[in-house]
N, C-alpha and C. Protein backbone atom coordinates (compact mmCIF):
# COMPACT_ATOMS: atom_id res chain seq x y z
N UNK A 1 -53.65 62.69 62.27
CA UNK A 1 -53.86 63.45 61.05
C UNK A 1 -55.36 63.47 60.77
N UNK A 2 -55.60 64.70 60.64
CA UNK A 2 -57.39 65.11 60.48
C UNK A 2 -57.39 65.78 59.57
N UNK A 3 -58.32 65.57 58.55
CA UNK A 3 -58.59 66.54 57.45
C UNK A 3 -59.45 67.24 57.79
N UNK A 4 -60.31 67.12 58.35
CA UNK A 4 -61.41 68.04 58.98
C UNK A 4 -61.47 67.74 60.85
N UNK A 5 -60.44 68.49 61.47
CA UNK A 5 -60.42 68.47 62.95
C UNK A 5 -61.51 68.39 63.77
N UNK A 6 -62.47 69.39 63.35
CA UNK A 6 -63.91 69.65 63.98
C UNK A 6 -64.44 68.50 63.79
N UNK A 7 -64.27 67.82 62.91
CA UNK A 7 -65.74 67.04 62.10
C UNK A 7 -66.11 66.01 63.75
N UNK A 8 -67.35 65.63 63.69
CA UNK A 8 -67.83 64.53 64.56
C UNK A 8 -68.72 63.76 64.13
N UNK A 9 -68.08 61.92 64.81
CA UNK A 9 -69.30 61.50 64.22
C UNK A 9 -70.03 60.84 64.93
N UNK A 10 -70.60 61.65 66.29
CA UNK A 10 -71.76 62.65 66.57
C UNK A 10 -73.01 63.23 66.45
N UNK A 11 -72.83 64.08 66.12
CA UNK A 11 -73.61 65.23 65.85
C UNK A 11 -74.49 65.47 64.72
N UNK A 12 -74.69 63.74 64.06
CA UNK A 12 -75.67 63.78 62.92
C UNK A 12 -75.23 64.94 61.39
N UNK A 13 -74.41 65.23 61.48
CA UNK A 13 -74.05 66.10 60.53
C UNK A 13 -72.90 65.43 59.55
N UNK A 14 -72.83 65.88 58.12
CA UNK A 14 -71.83 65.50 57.30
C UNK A 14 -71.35 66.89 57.34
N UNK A 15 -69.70 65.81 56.99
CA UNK A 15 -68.68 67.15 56.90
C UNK A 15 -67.64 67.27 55.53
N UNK A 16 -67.90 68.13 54.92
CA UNK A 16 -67.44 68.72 53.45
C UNK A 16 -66.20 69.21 53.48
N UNK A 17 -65.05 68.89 53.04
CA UNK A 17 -64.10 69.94 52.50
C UNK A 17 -63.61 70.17 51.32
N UNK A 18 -63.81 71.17 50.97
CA UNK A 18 -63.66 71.51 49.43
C UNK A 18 -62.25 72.10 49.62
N UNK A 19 -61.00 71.88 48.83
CA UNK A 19 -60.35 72.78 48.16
C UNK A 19 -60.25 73.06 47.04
N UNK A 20 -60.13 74.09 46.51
CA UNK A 20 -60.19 74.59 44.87
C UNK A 20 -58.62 73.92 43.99
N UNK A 21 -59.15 73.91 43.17
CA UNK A 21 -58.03 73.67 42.23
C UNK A 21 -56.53 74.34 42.50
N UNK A 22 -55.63 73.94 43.22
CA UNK A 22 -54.41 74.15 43.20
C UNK A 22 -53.02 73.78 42.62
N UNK A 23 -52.25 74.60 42.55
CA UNK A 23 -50.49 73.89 41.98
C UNK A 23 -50.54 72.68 43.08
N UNK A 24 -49.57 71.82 42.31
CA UNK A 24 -49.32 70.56 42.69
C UNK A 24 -48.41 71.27 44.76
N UNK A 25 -47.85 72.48 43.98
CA UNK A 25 -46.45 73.02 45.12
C UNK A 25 -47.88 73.17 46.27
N UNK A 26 -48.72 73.89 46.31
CA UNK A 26 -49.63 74.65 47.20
C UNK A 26 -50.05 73.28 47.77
N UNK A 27 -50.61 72.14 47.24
CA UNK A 27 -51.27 71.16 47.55
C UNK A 27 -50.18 70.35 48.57
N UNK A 28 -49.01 70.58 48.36
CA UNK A 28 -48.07 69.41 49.06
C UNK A 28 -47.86 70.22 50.44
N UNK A 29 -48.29 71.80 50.04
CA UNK A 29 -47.76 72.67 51.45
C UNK A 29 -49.01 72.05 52.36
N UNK A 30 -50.15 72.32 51.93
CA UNK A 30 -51.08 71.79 52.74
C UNK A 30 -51.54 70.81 53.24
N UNK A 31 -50.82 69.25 52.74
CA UNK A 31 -50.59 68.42 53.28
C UNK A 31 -49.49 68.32 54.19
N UNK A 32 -48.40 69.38 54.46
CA UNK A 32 -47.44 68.79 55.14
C UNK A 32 -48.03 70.33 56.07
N UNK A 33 -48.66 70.97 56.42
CA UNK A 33 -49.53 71.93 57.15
C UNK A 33 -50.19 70.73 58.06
N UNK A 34 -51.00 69.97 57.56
CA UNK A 34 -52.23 69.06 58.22
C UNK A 34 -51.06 68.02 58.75
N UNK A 35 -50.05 67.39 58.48
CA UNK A 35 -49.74 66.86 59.13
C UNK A 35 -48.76 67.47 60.43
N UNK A 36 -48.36 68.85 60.17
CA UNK A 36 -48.06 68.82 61.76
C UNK A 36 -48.73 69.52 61.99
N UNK A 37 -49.88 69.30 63.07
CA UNK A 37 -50.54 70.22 63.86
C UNK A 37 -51.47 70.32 63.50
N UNK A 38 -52.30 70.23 62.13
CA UNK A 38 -53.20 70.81 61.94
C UNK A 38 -53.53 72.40 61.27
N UNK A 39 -52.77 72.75 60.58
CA UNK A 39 -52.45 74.21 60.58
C UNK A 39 -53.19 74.72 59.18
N UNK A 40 -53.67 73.24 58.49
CA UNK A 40 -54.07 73.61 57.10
C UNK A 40 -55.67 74.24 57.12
N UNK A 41 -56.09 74.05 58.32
CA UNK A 41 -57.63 74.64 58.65
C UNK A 41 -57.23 76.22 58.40
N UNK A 42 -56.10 76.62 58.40
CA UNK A 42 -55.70 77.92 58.42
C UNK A 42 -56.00 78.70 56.64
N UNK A 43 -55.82 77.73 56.24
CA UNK A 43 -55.57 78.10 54.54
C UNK A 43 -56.36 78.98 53.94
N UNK A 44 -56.23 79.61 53.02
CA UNK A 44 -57.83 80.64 52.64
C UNK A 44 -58.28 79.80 51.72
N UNK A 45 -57.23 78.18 51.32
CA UNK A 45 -57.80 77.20 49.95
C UNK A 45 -58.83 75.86 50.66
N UNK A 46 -58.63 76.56 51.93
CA UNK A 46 -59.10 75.07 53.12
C UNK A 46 -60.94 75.37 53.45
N UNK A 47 -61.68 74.93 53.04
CA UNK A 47 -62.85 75.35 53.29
C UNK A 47 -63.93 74.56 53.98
N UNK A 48 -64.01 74.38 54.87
CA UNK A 48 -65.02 73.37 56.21
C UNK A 48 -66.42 73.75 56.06
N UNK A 49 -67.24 72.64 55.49
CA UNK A 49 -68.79 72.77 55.58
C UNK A 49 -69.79 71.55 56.69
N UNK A 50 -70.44 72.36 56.96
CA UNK A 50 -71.31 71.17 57.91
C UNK A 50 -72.84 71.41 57.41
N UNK A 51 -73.66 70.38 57.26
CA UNK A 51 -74.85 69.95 56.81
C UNK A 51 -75.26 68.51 57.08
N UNK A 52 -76.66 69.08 57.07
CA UNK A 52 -77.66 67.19 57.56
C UNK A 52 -77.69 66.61 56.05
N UNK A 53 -77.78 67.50 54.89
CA UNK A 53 -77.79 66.98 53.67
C UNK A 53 -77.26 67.92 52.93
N UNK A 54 -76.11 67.28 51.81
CA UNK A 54 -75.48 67.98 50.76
C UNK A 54 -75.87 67.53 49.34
N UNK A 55 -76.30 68.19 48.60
CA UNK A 55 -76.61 67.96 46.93
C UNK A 55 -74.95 68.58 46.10
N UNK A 56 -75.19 67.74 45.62
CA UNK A 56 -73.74 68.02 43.94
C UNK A 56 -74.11 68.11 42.80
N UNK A 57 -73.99 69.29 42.16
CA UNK A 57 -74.70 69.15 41.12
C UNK A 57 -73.58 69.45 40.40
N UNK A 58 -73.51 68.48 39.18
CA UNK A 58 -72.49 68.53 37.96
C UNK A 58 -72.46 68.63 36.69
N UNK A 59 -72.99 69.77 35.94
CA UNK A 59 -73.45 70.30 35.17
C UNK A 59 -72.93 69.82 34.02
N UNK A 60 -71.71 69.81 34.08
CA UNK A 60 -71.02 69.79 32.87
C UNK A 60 -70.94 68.13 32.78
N UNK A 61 -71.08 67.49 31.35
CA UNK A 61 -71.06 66.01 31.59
C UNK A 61 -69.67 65.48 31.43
N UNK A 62 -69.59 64.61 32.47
CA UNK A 62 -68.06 63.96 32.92
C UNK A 62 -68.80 62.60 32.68
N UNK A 63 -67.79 61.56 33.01
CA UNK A 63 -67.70 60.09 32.95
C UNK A 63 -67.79 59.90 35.05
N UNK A 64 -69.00 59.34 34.95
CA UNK A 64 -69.41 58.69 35.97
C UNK A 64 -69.15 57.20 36.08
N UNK A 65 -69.32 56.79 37.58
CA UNK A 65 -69.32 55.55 38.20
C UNK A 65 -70.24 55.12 39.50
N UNK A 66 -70.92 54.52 39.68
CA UNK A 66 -71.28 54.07 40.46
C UNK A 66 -71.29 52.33 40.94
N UNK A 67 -70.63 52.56 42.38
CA UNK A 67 -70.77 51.15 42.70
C UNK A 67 -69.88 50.09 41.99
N UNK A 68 -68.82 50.47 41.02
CA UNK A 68 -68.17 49.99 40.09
C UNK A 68 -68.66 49.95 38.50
N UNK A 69 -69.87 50.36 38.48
CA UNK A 69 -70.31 49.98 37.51
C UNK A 69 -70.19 51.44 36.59
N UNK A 70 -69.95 51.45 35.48
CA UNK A 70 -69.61 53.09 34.38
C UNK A 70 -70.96 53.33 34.29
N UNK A 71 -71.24 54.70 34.22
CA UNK A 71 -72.70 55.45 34.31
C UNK A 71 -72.32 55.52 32.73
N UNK A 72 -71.19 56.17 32.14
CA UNK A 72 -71.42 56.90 30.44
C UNK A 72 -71.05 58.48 31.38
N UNK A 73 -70.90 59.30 30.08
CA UNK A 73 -70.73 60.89 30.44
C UNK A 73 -72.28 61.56 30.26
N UNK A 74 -72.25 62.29 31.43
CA UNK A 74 -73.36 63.03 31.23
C UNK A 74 -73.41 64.14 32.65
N UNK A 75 -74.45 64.84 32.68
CA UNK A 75 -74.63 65.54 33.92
C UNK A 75 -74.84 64.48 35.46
N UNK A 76 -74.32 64.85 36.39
CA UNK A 76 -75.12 64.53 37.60
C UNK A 76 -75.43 65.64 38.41
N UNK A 77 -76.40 64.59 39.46
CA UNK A 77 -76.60 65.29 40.65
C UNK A 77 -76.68 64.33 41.85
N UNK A 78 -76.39 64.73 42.87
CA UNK A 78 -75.64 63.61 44.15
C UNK A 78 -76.70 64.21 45.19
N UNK A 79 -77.39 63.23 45.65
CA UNK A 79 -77.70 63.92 46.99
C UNK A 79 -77.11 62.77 48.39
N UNK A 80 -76.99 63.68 49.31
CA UNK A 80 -76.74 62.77 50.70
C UNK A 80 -76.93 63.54 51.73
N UNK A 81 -77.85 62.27 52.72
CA UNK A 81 -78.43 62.82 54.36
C UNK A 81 -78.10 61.86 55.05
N UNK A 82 -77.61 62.92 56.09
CA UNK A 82 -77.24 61.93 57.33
C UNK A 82 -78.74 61.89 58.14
N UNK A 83 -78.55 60.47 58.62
CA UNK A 83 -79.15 60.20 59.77
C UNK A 83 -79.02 59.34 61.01
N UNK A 84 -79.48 60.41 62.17
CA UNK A 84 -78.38 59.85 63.32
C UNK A 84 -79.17 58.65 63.86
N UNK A 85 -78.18 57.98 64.23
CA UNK A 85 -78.77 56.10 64.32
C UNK A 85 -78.05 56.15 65.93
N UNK A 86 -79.02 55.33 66.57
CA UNK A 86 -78.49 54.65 67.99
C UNK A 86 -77.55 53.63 67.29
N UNK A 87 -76.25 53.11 68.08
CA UNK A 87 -75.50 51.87 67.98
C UNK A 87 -75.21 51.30 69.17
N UNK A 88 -75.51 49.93 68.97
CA UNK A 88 -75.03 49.06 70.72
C UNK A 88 -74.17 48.62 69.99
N UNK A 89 -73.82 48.26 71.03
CA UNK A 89 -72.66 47.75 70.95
C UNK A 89 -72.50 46.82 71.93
């Protein structure tokens, strides 16, 4: 079971999938899509992004967390970069 089939970790890249706000019914189809076969990459709600760095910006103020610890409500913004590392092993 792959939520993102393509994704590699590889290729120095992060991999995003957004789906939009769906019925609970649509959401269960597309989990039982991804589990056989893979078929939910098919979806027009299934959306695959690749990037070295992704920003989030969250305009509207929600109740944050970081690290366990409560931020309070307010705006954010998220950034994250990959970077590709040798590993021995």
């Amino acid at each position: 079971m792959a939520i993102a089939p393509s994704a590699s970790n590889s290729d120095g890249l992060l991999d995003l999938v957004v789906v939009p706000k769906i019925t609970l019914a649509k959401l269960v189809w597309l989990f039982i899509r991804m589990l056989s076969g893979g078929h939910h990459v098919l979806s027009k709600d299934y959306h695959h992004y690749q990037a070295e760095s992704i920003k989030v910006t969250i305009e509207v103020p929600v109740e944050g967390q970081r690290d366990g610890e409560t931020l309070g409500k307010k705006a954010y913004q998220i950034s994250i970069k990959s970077e590709k590392r040798q590993m021995w092993l």
